[in-house]
N, C-alpha and C. Protein backbone atom coordinates (compact mmCIF):
# COMPACT_ATOMS: atom_id res chain seq x y z
N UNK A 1 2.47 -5.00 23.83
CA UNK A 1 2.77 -4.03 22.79
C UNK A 1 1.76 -4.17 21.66
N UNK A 2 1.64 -2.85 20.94
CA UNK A 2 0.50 -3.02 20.28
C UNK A 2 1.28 -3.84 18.67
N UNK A 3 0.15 -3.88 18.11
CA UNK A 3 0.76 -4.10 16.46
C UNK A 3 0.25 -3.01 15.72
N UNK A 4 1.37 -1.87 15.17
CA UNK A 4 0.78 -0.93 14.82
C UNK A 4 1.88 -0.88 13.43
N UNK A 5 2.63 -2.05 13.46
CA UNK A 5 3.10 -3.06 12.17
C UNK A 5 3.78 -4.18 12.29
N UNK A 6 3.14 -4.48 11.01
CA UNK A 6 2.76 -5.78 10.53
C UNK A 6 3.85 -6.73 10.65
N UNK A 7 3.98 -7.27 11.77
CA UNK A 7 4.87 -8.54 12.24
C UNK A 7 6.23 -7.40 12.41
N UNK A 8 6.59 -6.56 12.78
CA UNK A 8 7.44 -5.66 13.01
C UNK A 8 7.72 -4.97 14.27
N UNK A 9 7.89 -5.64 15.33
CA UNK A 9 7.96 -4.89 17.05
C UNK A 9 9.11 -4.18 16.72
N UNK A 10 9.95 -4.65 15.82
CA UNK A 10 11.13 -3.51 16.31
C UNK A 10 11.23 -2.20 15.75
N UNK A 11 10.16 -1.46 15.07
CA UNK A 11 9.83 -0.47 15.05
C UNK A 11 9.52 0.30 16.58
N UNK A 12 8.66 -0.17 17.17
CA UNK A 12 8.11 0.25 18.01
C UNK A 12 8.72 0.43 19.32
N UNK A 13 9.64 -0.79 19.43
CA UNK A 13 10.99 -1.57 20.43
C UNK A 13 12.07 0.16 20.30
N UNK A 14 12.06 0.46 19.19
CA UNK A 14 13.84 1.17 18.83
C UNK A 14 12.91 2.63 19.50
N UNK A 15 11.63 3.05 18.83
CA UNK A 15 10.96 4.26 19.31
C UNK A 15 11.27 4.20 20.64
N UNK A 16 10.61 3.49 21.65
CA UNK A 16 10.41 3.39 22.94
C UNK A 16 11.80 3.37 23.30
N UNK A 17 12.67 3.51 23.09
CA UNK A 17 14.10 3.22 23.54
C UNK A 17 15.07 4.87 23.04
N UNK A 18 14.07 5.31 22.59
CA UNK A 18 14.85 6.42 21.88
C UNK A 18 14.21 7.80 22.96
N UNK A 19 14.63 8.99 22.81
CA UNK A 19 13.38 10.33 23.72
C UNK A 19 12.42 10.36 22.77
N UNK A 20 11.22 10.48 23.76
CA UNK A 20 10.01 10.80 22.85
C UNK A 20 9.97 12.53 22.68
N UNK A 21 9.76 12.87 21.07
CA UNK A 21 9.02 14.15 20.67
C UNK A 21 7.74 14.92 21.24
N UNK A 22 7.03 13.88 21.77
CA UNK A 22 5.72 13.93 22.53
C UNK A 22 5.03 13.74 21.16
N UNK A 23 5.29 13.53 19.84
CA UNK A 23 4.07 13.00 18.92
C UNK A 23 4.79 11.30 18.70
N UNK A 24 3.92 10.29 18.80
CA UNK A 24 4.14 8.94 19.32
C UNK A 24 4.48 8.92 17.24
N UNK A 25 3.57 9.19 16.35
CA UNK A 25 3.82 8.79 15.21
C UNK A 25 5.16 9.42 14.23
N UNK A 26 4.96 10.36 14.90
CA UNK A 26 6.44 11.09 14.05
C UNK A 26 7.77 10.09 14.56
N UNK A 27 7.42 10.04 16.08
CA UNK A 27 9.03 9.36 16.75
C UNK A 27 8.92 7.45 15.92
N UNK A 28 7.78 6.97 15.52
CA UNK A 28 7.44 5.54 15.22
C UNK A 28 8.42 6.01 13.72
N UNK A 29 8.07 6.86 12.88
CA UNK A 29 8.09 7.32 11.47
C UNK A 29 9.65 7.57 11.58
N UNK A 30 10.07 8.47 12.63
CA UNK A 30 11.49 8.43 11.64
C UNK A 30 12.19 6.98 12.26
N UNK A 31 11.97 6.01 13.50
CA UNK A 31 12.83 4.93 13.47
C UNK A 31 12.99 4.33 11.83
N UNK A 32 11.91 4.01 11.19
CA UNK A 32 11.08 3.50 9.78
C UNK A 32 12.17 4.18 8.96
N UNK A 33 12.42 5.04 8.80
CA UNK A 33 12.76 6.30 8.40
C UNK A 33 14.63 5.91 8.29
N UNK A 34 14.89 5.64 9.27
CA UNK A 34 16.22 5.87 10.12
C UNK A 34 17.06 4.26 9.45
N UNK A 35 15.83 3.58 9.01
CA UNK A 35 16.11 2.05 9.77
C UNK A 35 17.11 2.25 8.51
N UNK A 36 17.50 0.65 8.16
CA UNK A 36 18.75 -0.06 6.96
C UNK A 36 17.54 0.30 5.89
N UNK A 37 17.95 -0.09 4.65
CA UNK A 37 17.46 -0.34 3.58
C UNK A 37 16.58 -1.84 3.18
N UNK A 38 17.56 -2.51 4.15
CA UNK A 38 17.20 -4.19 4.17
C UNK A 38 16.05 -4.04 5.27
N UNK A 39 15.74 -3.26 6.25
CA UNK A 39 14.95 -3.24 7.60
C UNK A 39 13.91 -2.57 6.85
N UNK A 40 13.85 -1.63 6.22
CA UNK A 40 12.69 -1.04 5.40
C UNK A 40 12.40 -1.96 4.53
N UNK A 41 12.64 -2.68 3.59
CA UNK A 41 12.43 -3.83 2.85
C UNK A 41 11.23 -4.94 3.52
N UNK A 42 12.17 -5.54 4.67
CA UNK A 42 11.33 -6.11 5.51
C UNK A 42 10.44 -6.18 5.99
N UNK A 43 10.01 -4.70 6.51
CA UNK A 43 8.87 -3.94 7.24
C UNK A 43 8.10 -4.34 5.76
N UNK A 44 8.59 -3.49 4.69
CA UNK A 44 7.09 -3.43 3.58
C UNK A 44 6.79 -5.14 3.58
N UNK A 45 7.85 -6.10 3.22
CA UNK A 45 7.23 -7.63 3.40
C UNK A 45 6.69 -8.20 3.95
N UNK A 46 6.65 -7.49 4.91
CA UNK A 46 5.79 -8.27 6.09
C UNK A 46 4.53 -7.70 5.90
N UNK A 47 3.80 -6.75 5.11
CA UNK A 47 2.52 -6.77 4.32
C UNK A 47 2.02 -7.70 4.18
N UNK A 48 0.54 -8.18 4.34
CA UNK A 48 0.03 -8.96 3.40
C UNK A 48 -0.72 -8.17 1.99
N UNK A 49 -0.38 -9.18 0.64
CA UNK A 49 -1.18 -8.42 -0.40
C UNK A 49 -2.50 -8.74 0.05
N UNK A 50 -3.13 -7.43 -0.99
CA UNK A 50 -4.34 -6.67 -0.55
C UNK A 50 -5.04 -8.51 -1.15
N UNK A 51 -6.15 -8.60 -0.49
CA UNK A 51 -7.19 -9.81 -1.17
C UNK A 51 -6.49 -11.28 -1.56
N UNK A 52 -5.49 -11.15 -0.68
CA UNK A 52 -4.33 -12.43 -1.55
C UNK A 52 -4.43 -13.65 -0.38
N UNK A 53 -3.65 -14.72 -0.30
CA UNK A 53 -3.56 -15.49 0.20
C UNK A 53 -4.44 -15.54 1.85
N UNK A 54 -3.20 -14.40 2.37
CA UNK A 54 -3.85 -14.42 3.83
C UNK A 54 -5.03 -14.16 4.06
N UNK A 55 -5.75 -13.37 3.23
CA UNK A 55 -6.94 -12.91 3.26
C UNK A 55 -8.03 -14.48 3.37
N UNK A 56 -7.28 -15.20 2.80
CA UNK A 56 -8.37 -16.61 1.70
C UNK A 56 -8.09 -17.40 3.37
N UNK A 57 -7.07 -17.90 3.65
CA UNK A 57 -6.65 -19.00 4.69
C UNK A 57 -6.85 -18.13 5.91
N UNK A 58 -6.55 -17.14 6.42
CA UNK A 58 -7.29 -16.79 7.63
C UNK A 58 -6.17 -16.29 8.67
N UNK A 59 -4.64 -15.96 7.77
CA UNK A 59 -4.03 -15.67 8.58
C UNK A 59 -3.36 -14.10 9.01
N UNK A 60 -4.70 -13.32 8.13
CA UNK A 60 -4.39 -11.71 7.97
C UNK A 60 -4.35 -11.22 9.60
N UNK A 61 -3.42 -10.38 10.61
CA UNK A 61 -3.91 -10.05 11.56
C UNK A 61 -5.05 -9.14 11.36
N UNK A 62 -5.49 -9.15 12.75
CA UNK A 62 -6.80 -8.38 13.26
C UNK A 62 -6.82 -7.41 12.57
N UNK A 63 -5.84 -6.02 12.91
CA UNK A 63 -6.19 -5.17 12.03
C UNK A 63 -5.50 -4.96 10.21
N UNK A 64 -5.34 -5.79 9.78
CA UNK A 64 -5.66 -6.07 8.36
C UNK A 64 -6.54 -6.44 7.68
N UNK A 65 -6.94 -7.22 8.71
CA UNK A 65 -8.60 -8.26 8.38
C UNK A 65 -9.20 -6.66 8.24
N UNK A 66 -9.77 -6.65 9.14
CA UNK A 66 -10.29 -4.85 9.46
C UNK A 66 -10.46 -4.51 8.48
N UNK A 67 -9.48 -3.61 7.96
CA UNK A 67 -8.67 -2.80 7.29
C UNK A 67 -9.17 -3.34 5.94
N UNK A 68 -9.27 -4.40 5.39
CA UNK A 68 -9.18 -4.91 4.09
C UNK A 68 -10.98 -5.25 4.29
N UNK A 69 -11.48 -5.31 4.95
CA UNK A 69 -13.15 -5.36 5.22
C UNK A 69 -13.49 -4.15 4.63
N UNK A 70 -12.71 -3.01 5.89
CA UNK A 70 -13.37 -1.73 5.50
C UNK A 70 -13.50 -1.28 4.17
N UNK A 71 -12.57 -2.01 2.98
CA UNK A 71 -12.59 -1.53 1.77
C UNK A 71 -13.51 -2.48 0.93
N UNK A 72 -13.83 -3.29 1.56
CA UNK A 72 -15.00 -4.50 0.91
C UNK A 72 -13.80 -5.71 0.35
N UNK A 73 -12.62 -5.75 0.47
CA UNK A 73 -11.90 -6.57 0.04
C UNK A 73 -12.29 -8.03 0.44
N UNK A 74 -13.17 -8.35 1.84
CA UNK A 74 -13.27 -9.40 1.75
C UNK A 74 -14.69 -10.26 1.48
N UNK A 75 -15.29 -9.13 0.30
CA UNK A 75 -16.16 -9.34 -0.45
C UNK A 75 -16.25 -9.75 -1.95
N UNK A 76 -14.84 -10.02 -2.01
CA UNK A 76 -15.07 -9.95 -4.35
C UNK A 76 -15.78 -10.60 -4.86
N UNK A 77 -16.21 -10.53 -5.79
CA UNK A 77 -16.67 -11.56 -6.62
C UNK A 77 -15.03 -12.33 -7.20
N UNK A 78 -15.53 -13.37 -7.87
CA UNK A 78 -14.65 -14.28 -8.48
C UNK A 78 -13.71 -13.46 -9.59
N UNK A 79 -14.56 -12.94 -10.51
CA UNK A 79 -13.60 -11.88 -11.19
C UNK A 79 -12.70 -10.94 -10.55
N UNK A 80 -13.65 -10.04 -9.32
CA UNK A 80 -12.70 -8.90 -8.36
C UNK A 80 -11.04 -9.88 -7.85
N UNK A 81 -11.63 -10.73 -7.41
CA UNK A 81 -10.48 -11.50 -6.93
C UNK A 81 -9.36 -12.04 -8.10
N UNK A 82 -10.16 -12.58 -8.85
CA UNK A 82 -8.94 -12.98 -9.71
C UNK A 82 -8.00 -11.61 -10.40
N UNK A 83 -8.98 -10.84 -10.54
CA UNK A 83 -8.17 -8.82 -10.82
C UNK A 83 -6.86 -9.16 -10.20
N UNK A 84 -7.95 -9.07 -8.85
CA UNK A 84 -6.59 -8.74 -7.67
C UNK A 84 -5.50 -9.64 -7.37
N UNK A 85 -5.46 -10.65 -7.94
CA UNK A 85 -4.46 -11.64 -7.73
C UNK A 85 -3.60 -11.68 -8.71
N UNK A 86 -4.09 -10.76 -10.02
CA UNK A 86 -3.43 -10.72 -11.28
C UNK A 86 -2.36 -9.44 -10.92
N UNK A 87 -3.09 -8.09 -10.68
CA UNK A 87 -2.62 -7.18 -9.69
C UNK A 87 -1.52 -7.08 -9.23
N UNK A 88 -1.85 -8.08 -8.38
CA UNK A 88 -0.43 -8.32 -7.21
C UNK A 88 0.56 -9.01 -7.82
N UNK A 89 0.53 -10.15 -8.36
CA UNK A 89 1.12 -10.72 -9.06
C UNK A 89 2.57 -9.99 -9.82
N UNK A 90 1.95 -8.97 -10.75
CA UNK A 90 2.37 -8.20 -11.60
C UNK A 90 3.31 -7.14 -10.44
N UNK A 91 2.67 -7.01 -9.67
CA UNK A 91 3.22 -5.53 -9.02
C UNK A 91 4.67 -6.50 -8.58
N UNK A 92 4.14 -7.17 -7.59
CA UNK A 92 5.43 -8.36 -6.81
C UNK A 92 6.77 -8.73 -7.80
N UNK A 93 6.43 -8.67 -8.83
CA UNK A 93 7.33 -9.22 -10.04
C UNK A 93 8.01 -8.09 -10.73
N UNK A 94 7.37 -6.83 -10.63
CA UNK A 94 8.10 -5.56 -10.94
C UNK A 94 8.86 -5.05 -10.00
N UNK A 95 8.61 -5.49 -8.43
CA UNK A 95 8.85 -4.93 -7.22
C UNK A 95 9.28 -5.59 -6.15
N UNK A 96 9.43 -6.74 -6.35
CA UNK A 96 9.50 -7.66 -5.37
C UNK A 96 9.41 -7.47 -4.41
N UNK A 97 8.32 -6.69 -3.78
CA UNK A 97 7.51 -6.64 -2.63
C UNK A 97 5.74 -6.12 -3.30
N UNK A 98 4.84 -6.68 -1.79
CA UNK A 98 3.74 -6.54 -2.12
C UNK A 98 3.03 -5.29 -2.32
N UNK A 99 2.32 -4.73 -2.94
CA UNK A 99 1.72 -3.73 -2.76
C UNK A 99 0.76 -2.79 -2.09
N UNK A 100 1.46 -1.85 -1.11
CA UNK A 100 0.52 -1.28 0.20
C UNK A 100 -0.05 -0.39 -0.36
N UNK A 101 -1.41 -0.23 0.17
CA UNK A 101 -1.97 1.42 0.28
C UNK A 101 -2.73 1.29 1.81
N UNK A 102 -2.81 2.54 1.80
CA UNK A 102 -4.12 2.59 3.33
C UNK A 102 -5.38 2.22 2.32
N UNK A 103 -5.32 0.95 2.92
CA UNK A 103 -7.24 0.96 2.38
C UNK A 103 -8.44 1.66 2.79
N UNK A 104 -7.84 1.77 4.11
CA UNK A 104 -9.31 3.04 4.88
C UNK A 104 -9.29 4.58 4.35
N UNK A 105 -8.38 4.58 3.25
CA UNK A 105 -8.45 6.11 2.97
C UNK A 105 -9.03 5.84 1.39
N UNK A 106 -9.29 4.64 1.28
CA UNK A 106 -9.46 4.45 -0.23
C UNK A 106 -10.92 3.63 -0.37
N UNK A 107 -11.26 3.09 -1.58
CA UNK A 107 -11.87 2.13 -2.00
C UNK A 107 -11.50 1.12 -2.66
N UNK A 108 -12.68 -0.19 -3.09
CA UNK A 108 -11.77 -0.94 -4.12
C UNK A 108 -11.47 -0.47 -5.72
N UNK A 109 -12.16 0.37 -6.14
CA UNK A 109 -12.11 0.90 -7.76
C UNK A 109 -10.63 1.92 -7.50
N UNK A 110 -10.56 2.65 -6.13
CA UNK A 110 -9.34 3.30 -5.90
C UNK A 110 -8.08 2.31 -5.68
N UNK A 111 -8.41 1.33 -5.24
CA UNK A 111 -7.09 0.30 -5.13
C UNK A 111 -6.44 -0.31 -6.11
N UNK A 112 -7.66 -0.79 -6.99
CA UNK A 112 -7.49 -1.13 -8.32
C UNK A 112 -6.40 -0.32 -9.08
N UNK A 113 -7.04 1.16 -9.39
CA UNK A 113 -6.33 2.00 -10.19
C UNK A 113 -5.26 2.32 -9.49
N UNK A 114 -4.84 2.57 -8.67
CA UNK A 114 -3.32 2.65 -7.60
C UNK A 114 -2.79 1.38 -8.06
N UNK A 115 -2.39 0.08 -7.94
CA UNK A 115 -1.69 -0.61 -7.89
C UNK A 115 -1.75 -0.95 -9.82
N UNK A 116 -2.76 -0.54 -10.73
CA UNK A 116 -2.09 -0.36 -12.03
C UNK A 116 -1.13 0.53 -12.65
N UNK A 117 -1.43 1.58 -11.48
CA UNK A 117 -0.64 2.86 -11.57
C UNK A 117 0.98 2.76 -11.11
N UNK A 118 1.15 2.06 -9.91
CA UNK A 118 2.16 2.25 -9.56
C UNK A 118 3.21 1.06 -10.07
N UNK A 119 2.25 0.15 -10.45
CA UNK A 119 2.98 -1.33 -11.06
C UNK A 119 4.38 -0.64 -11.91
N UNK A 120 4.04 0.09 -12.62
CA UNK A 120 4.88 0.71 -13.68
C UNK A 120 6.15 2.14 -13.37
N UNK A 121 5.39 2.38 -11.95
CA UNK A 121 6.94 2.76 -11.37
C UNK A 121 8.30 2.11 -11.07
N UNK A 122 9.16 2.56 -10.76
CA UNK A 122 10.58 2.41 -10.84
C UNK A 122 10.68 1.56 -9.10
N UNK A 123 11.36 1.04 -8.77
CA UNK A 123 10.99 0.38 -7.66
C UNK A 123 11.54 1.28 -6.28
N UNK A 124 12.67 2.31 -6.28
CA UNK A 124 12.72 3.23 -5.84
C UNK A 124 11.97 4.50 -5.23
N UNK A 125 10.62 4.70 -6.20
CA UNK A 125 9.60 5.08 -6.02
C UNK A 125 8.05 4.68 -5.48
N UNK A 126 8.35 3.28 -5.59
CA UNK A 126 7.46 2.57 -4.88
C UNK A 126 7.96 2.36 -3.30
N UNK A 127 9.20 1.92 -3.03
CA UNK A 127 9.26 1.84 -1.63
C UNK A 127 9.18 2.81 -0.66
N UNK A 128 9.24 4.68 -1.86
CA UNK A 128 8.98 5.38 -0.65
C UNK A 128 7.75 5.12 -1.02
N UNK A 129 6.95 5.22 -1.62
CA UNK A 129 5.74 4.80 -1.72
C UNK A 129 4.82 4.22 -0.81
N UNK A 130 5.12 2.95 -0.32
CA UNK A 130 5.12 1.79 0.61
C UNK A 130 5.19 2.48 1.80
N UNK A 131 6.36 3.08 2.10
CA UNK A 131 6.76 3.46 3.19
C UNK A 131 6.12 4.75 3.56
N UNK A 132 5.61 5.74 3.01
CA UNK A 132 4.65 6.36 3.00
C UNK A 132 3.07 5.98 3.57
N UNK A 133 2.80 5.23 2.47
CA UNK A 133 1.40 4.09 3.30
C UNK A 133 1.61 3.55 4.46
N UNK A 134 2.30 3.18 4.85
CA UNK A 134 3.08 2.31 6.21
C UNK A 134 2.41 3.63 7.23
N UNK A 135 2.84 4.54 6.71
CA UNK A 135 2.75 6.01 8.03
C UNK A 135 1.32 6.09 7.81
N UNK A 136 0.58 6.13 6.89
CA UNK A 136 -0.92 6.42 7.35
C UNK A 136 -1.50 5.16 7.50
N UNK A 137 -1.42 4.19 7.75
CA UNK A 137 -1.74 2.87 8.47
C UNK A 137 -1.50 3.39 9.60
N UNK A 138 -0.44 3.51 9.64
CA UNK A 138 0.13 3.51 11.27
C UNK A 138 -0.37 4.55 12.12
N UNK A 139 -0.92 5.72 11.70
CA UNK A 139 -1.34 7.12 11.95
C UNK A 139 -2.49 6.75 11.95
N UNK A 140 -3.51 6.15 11.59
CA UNK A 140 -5.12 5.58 11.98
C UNK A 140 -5.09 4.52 12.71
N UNK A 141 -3.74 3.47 12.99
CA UNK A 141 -4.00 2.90 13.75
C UNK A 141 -3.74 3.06 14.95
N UNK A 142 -2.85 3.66 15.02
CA UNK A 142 -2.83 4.85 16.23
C UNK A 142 -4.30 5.66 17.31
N UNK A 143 -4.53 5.95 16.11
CA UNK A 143 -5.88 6.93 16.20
C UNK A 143 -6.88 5.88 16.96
N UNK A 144 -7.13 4.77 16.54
CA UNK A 144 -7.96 3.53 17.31
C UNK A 144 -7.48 3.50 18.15
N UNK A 145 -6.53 3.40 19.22
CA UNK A 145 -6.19 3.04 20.37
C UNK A 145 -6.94 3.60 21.16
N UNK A 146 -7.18 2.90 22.80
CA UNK A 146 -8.01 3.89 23.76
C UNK A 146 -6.84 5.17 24.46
């Protein structure tokens, strides 16, 4: 099975078990969609923050590593990084979860300003938020498959 999220088969487990629509991302989107409140929670936790820990020790999967390349994330300088650790920090503590975007649809000056932006939303609005990003991750990672 693929990983098309992040430490999360049973997204993919409940789809495959359900009739397919014949579009693979819509039927992935509403399980996501469908799931508990606590199961959506989870899914966004199982994120890694953008440039954070996993990134440093080596335990981002494949396509996060990727994913967080493609945006130069695993390039900062010492300042970029410490930003971003300040960043997250802040967001995690307003939100108690990490903060997603599709990085392949973005940059780092765009990531930056997104996660100052959204720090200050309501946390209600961030998880559809999250859960939103989740679908265009999942919708390009899709798109990579053979």
């Amino acid at each position: 099975m693929s990983a098309l999220f992040e430490h999360s088969p049973w997204v993919e487990e409940r789809a495959d078990a359900a009739p397919s629509s014949g579009d693979r991302h819509a039927d992935l989107m509403a399980v996501v969609h469908a799931a508990s409140r606590a199961e959506q929670l989870a899914l966004i936790r199982a994120h890694p923050e953008l440039a954070g820990k996993a990134a440093i020790d080596g335990t981002l999967t494949q396509a996060s590593a990727a994913e967080q390349a493609s945006a130069g994330l695993d390039r900062l300088t010492p300042e970029e990084y410490a930003r971003f650790h300040a960043l997250n920090a802040a967001y995690r503590a307003a939100h108690d979860m990490p903060f997603i975007i599709c990085v392949r649809l973005t940059d780092k000056a765009g990531i930056l300003a997104a996660m100052e932006e959204r720090a200050a939303h309501d946390t209600e609005t961030e998880i559809a938020a999250a859960l939103a990003e989740i679908g265009k991750i999942t919708k390009l990672r899709l798109e990579d498959q053979p």
